[in-house]
N, C-alpha and C. Protein backbone atom coordinates (compact mmCIF):
# COMPACT_ATOMS: atom_id res chain seq x y z
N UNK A 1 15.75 63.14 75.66
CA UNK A 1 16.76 62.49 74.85
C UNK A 1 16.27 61.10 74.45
N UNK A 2 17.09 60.07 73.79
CA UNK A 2 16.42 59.05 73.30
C UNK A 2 16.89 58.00 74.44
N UNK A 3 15.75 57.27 74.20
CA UNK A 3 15.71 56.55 75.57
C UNK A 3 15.78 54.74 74.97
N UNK A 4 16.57 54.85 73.47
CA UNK A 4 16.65 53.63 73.20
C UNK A 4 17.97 52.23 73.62
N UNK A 5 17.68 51.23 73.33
CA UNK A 5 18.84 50.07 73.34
C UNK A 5 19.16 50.23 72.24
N UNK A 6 19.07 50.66 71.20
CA UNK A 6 18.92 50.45 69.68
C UNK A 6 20.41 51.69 69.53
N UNK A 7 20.65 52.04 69.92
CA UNK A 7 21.77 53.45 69.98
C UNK A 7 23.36 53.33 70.28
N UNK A 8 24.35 53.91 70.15
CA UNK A 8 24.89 54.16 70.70
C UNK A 8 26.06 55.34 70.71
N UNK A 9 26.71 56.07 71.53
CA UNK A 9 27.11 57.15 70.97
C UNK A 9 28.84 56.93 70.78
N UNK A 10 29.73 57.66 69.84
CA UNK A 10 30.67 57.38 69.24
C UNK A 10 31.45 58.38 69.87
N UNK A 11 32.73 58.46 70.27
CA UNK A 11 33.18 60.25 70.48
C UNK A 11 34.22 60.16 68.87
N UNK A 12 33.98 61.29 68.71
CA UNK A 12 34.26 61.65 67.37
C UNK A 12 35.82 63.17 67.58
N UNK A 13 36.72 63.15 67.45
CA UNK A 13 37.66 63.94 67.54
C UNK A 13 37.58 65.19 66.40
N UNK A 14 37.55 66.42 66.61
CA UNK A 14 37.91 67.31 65.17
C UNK A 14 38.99 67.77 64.88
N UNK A 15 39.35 68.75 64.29
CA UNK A 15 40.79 69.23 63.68
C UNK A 15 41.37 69.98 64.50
N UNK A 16 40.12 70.76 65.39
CA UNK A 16 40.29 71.60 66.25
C UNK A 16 40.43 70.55 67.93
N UNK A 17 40.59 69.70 67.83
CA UNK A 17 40.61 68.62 69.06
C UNK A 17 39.72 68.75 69.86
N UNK A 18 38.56 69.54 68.93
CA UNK A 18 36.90 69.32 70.13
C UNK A 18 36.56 68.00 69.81
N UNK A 19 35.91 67.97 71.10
CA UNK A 19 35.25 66.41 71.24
C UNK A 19 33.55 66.66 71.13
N UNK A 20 33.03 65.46 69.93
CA UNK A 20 31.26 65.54 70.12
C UNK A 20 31.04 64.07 69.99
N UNK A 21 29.94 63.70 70.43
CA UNK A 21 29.08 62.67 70.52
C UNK A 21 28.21 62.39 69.08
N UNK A 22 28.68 61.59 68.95
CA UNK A 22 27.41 61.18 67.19
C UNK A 22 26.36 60.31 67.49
N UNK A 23 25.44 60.15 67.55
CA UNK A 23 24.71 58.97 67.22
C UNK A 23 24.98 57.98 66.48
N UNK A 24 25.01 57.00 67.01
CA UNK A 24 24.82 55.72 65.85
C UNK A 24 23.74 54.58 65.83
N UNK A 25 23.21 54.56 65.03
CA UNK A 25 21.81 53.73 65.44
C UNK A 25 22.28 52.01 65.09
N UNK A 26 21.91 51.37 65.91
CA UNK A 26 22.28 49.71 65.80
C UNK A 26 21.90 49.30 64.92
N UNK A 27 21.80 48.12 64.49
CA UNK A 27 21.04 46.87 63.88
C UNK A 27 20.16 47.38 62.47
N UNK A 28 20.97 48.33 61.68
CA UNK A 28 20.63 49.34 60.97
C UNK A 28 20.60 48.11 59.60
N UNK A 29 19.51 47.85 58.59
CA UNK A 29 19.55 47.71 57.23
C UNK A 29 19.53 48.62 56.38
N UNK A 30 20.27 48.63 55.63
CA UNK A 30 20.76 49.45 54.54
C UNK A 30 19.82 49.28 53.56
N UNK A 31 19.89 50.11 52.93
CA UNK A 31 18.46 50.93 52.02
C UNK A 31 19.24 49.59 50.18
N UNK A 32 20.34 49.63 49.88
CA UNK A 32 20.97 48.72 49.20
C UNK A 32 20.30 47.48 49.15
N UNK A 33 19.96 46.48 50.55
CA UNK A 33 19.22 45.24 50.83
C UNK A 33 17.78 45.31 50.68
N UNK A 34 17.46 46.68 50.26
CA UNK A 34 15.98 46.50 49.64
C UNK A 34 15.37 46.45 48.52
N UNK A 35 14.40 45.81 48.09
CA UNK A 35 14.04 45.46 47.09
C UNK A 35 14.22 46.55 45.98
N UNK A 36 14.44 46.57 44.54
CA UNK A 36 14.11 47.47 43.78
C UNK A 36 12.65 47.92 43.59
N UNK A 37 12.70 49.90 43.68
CA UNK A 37 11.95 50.51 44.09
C UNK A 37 10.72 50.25 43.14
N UNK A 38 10.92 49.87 41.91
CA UNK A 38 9.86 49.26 40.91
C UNK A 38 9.44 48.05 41.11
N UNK A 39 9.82 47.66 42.07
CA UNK A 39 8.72 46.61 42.76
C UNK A 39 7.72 46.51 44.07
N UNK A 40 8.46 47.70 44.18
CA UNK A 40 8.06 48.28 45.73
C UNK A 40 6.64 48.89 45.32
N UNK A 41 6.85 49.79 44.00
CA UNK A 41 5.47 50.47 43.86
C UNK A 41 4.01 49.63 42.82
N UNK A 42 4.28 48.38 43.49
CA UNK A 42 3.24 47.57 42.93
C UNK A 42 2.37 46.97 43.67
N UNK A 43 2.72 47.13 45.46
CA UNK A 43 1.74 46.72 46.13
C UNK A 43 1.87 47.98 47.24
N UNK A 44 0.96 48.18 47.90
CA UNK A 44 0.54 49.13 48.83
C UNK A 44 1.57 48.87 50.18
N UNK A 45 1.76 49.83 51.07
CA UNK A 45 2.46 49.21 52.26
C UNK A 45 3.77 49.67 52.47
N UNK A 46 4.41 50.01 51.51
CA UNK A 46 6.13 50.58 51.57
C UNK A 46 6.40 52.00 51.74
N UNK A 47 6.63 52.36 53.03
CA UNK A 47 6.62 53.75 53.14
C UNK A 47 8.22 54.69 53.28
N UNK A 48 8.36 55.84 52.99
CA UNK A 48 9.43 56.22 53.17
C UNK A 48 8.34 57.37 54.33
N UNK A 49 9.85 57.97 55.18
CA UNK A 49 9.50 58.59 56.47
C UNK A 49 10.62 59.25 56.94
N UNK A 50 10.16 60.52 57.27
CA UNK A 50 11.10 62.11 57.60
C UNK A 50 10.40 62.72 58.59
N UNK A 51 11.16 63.67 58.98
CA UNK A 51 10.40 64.35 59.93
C UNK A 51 10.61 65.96 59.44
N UNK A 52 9.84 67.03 59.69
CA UNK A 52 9.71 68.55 59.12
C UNK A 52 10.25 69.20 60.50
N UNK A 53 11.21 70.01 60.32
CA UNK A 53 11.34 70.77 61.69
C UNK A 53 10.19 72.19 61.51
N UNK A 54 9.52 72.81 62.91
CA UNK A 54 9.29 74.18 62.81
C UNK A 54 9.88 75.05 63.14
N UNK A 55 9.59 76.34 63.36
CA UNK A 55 9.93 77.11 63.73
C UNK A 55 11.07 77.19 65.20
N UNK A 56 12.50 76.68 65.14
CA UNK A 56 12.95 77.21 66.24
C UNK A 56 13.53 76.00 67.06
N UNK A 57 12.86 74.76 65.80
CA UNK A 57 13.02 73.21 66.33
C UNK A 57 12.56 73.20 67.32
N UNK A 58 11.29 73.85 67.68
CA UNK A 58 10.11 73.67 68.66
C UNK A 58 9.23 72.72 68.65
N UNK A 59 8.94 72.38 66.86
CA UNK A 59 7.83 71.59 66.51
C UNK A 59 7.96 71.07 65.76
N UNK A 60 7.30 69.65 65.00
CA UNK A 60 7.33 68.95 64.28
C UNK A 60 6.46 67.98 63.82
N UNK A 61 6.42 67.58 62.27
CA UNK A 61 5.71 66.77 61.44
C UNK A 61 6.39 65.57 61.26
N UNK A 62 5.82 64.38 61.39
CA UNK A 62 6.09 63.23 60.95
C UNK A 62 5.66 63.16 59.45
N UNK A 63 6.37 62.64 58.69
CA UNK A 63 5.34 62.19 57.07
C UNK A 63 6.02 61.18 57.20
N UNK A 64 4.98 60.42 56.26
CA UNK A 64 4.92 59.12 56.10
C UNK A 64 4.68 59.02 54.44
N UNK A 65 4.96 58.78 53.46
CA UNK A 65 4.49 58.88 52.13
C UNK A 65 4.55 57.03 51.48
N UNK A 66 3.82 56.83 51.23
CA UNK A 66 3.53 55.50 50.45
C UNK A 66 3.87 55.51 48.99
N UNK A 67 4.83 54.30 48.87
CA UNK A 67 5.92 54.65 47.31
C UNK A 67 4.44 54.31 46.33
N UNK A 68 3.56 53.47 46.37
CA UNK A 68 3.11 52.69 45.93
C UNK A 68 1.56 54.04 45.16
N UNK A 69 0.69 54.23 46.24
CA UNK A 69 -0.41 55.04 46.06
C UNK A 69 -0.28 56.55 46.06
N UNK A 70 0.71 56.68 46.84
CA UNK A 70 1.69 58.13 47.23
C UNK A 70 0.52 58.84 48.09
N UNK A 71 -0.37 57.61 48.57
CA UNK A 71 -0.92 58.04 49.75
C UNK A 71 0.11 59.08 50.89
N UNK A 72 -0.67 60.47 51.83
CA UNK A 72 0.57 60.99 52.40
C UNK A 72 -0.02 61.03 54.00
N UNK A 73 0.76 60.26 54.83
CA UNK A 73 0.31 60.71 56.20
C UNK A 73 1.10 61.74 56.73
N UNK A 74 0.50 62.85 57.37
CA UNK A 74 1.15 64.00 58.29
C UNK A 74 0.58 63.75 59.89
N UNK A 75 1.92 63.75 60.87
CA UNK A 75 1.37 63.57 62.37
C UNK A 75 2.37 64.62 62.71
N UNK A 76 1.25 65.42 63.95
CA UNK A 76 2.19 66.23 64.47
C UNK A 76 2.61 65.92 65.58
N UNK A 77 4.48 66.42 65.80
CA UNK A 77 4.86 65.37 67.28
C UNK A 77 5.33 66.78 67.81
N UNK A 78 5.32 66.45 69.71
CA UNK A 78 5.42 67.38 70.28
C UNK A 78 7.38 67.38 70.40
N UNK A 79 7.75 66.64 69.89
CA UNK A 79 9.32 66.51 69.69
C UNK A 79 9.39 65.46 69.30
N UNK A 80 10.79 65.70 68.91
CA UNK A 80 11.09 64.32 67.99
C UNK A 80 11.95 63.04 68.64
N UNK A 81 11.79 62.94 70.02
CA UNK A 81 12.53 61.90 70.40
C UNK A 81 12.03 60.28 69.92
N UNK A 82 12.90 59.84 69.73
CA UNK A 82 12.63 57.91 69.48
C UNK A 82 11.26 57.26 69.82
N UNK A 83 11.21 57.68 71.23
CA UNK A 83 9.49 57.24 71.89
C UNK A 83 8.52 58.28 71.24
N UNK A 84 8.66 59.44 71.45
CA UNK A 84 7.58 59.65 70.59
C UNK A 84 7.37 59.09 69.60
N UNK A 85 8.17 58.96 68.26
CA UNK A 85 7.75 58.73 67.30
C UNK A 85 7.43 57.00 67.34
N UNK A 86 7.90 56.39 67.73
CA UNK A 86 7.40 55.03 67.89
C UNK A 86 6.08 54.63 68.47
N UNK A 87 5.88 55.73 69.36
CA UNK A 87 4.63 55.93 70.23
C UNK A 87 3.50 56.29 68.82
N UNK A 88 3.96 57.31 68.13
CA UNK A 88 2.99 57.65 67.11
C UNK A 88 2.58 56.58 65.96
N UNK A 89 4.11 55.82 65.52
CA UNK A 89 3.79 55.52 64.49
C UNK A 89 2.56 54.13 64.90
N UNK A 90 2.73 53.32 66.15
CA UNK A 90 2.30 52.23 66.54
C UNK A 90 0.88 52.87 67.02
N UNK A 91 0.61 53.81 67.32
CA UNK A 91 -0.98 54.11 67.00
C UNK A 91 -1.27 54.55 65.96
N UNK A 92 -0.42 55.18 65.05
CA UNK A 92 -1.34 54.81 63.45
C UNK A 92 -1.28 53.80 63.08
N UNK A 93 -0.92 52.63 62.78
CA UNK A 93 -0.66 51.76 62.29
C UNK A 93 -1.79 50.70 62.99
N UNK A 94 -2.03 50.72 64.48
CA UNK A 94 -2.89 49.89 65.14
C UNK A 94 -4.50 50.32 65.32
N UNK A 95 -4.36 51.14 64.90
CA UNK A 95 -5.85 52.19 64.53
C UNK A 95 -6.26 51.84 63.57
N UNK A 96 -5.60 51.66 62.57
CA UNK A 96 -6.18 51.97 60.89
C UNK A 96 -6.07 50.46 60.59
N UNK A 97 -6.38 50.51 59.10
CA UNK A 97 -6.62 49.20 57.72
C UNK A 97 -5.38 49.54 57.52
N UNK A 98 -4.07 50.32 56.83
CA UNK A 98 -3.32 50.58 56.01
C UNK A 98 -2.50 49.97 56.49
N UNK A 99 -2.09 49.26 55.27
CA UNK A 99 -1.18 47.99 55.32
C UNK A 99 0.38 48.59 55.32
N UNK A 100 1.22 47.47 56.00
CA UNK A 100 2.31 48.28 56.18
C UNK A 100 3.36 46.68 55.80
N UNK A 101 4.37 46.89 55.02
CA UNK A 101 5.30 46.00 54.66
C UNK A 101 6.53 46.59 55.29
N UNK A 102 7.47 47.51 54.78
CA UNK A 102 8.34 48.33 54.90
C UNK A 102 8.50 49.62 55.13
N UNK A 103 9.14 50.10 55.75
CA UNK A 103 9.66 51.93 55.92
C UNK A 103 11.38 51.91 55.57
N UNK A 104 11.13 53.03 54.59
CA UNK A 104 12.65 53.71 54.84
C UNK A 104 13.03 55.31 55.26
N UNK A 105 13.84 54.84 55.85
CA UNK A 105 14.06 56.46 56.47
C UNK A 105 15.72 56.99 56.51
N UNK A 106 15.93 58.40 57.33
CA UNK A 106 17.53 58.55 56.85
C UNK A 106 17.72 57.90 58.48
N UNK A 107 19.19 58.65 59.05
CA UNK A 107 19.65 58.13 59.99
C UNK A 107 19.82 59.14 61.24
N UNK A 108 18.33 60.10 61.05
CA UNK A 108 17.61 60.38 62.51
C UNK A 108 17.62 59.62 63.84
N UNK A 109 18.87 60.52 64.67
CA UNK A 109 17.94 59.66 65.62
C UNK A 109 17.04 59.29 66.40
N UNK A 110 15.94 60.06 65.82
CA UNK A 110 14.26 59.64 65.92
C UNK A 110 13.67 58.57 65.49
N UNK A 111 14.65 57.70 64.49
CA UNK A 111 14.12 56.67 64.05
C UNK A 111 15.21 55.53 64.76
N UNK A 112 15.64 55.57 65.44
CA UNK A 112 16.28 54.68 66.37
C UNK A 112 15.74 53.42 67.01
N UNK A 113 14.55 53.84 67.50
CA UNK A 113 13.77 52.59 67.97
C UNK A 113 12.92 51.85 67.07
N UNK A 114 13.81 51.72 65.85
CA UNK A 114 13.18 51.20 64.68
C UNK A 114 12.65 49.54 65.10
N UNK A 115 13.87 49.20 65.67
CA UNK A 115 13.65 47.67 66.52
C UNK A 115 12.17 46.80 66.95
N UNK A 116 11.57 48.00 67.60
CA UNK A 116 10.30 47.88 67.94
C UNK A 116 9.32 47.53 67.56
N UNK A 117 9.22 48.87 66.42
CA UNK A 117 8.35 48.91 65.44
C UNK A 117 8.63 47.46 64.23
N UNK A 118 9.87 46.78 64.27
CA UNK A 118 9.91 46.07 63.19
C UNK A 118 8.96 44.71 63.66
N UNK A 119 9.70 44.63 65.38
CA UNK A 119 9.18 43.36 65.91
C UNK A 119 7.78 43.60 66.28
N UNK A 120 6.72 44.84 66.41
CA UNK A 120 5.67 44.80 66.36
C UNK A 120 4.66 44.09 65.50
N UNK A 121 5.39 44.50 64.37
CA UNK A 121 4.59 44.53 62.65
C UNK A 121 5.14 43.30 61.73
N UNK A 122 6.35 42.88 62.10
CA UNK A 122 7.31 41.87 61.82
C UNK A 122 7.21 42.32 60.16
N UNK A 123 8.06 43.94 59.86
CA UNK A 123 8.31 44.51 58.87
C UNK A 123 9.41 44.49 58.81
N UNK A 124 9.91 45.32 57.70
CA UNK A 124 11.52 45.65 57.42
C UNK A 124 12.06 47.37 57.62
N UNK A 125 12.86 47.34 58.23
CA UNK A 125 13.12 49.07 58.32
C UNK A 125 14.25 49.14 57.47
N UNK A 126 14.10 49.79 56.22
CA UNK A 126 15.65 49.99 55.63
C UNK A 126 16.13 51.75 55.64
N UNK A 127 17.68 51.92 56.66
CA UNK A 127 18.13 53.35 55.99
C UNK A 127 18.87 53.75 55.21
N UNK A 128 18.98 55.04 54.43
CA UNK A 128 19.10 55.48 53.21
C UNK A 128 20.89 55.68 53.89
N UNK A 129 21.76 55.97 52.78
CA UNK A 129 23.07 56.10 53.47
C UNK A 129 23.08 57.58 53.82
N UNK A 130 23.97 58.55 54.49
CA UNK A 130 24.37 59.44 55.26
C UNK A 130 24.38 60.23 54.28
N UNK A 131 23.86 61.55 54.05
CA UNK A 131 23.93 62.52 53.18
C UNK A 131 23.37 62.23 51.84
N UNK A 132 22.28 61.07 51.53
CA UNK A 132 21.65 60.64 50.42
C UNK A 132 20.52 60.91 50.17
N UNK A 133 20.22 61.73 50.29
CA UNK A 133 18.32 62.01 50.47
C UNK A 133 17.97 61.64 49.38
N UNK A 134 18.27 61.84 48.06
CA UNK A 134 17.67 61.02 46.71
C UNK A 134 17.45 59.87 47.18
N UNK A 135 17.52 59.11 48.12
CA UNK A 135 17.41 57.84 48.35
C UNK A 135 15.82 57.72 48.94
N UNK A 136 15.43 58.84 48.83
CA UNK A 136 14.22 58.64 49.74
C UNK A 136 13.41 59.89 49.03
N UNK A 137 13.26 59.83 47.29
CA UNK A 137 12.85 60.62 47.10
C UNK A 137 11.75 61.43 46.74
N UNK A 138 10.56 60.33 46.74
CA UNK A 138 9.36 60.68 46.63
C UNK A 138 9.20 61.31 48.48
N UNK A 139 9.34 61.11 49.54
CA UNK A 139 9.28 61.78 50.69
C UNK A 139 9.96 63.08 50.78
N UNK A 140 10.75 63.02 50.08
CA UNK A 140 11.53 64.61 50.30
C UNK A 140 10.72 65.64 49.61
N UNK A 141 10.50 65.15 48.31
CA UNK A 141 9.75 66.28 47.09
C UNK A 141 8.20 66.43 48.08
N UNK A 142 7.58 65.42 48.66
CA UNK A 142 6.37 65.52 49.52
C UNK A 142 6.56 66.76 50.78
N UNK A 143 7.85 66.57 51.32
CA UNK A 143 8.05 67.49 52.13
C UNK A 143 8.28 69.08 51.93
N UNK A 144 8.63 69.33 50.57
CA UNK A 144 8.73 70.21 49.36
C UNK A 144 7.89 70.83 49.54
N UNK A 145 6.59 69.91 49.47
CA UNK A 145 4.92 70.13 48.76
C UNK A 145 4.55 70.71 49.85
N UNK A 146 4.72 69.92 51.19
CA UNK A 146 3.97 70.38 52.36
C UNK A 146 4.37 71.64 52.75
N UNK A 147 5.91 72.33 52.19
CA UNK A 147 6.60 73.76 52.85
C UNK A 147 5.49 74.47 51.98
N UNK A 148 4.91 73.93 50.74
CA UNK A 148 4.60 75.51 50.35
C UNK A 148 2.99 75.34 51.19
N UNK A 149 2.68 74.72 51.94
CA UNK A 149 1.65 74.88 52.50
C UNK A 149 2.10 75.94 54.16
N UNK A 150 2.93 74.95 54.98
CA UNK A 150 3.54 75.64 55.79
C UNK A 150 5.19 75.75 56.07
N UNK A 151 4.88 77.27 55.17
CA UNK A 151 6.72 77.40 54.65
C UNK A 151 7.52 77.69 55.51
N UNK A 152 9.10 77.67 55.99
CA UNK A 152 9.92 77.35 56.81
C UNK A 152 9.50 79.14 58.02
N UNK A 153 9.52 78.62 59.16
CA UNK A 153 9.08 79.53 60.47
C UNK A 153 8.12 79.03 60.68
N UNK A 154 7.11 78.27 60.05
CA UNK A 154 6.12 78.19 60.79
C UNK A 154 6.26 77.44 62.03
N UNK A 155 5.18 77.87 62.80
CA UNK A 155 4.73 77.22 64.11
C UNK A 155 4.03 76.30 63.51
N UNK A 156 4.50 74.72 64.05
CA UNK A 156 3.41 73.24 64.06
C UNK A 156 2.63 73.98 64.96
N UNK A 157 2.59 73.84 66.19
CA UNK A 157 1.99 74.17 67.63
C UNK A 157 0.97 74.79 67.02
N UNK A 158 0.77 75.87 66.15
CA UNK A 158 -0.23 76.68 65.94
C UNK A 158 -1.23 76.05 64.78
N UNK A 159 -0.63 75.00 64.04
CA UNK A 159 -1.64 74.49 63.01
C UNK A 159 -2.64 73.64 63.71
N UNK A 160 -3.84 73.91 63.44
CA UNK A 160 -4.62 73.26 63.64
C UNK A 160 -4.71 71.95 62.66
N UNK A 161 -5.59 70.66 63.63
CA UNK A 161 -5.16 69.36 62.69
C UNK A 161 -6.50 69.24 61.97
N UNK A 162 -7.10 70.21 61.68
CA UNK A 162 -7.98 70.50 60.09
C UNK A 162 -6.73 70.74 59.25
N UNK A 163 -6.27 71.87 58.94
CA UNK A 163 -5.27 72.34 58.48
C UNK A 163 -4.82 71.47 57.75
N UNK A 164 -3.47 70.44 59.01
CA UNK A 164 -3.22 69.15 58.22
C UNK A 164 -3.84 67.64 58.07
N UNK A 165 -5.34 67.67 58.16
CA UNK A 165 -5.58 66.80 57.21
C UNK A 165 -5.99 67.62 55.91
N UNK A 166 -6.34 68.96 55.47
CA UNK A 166 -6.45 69.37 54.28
C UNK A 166 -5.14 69.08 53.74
N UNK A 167 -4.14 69.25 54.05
CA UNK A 167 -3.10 69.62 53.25
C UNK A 167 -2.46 67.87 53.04
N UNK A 168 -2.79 66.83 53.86
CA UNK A 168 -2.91 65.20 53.41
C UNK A 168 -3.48 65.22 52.75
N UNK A 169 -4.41 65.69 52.39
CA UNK A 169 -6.11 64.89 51.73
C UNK A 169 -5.62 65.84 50.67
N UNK A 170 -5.05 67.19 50.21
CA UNK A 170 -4.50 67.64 48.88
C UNK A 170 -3.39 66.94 48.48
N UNK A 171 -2.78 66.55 49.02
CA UNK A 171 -1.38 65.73 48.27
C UNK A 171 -1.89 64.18 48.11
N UNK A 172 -2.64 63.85 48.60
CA UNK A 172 -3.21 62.12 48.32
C UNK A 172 -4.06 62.37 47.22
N UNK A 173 -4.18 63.03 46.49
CA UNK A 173 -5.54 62.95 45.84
C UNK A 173 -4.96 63.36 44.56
């Protein structure tokens, strides 16, 4: 489960008087407080970011797509909790040259420990509002691109990471 400060859960009542737990992620900037996207795609660094479920919500892809070059990163995570992906994104990011200004993402809560990552990089995390995915839409149509490579059932677990850097290195290019 997520193991963040950044969280917290809501109880939410239904019609039927079941009770569920929502996520709510803290200290959240709104996708509104960010710059217009035609300015965004004039310097390198501004990424939007989703995650691909597989087969069975066993497995999963991180993308990362750059508004700017439409450079595309694919990482495969062994689940999608908060630490993982913070764990991932802070070794790509501390590995490589590729410059990083901003991420936007929806309101996963995989991207919860956004906190981290902001005060690592001393970036901006902005999310898209609740049920808006046009808001993030060069990453979605990317995620599009990547199904017809590996279309919905597939096993991550079974792709080899040749595989997906071919299928990065075809959509970057």
């Amino acid at each position: 489960m997520v193991n963040c400060t950044d969280i917290y859960l809501v109880k939410v009542s239904g019609i039927r008087k079941l009770s569920l737990f929502v996520l709510r992620i803290k200290d959240k900037t709104i996708i509104d407080l960010r710059s217009d996207k035609s300015l965004l795609m004039l310097e390198a660094g501004h990424y939007e970011i989703d995650t691909i479920y597989g087969k069975d919500q066993e497995s999963f892809l991180l993308t990362l797509v750059d508004i700017a070059t439409m450079y595309t990163i694919i990482i495969k995570l062994d689940n999608k909790a908060a630490k993982i992906v913070e764990d991932a994104l802070i070794k790509l990011f501390s590995n490589s040259l590729l410059p990083l200004k901003s991420i936007t993402s929806d309101n996963g809560g995989e991207f919860s420990c956004h906190n981290e990552i902001k005060n690592i990089y001393s970036i901006e995390w902005y999310f898209c509002h609740p049920y808006c995915s046009w808001e993030r839409g060069l990453n979605e149509n990317t995620n599009g691109l990547i199904r017809r490579f590996l279309p919905k059932g597939s096993d991550f677990n079974l792709v080899t990471d040749e595989t997906i850097r071919f299928i990065q290195n075809s959509l970057s290019s």
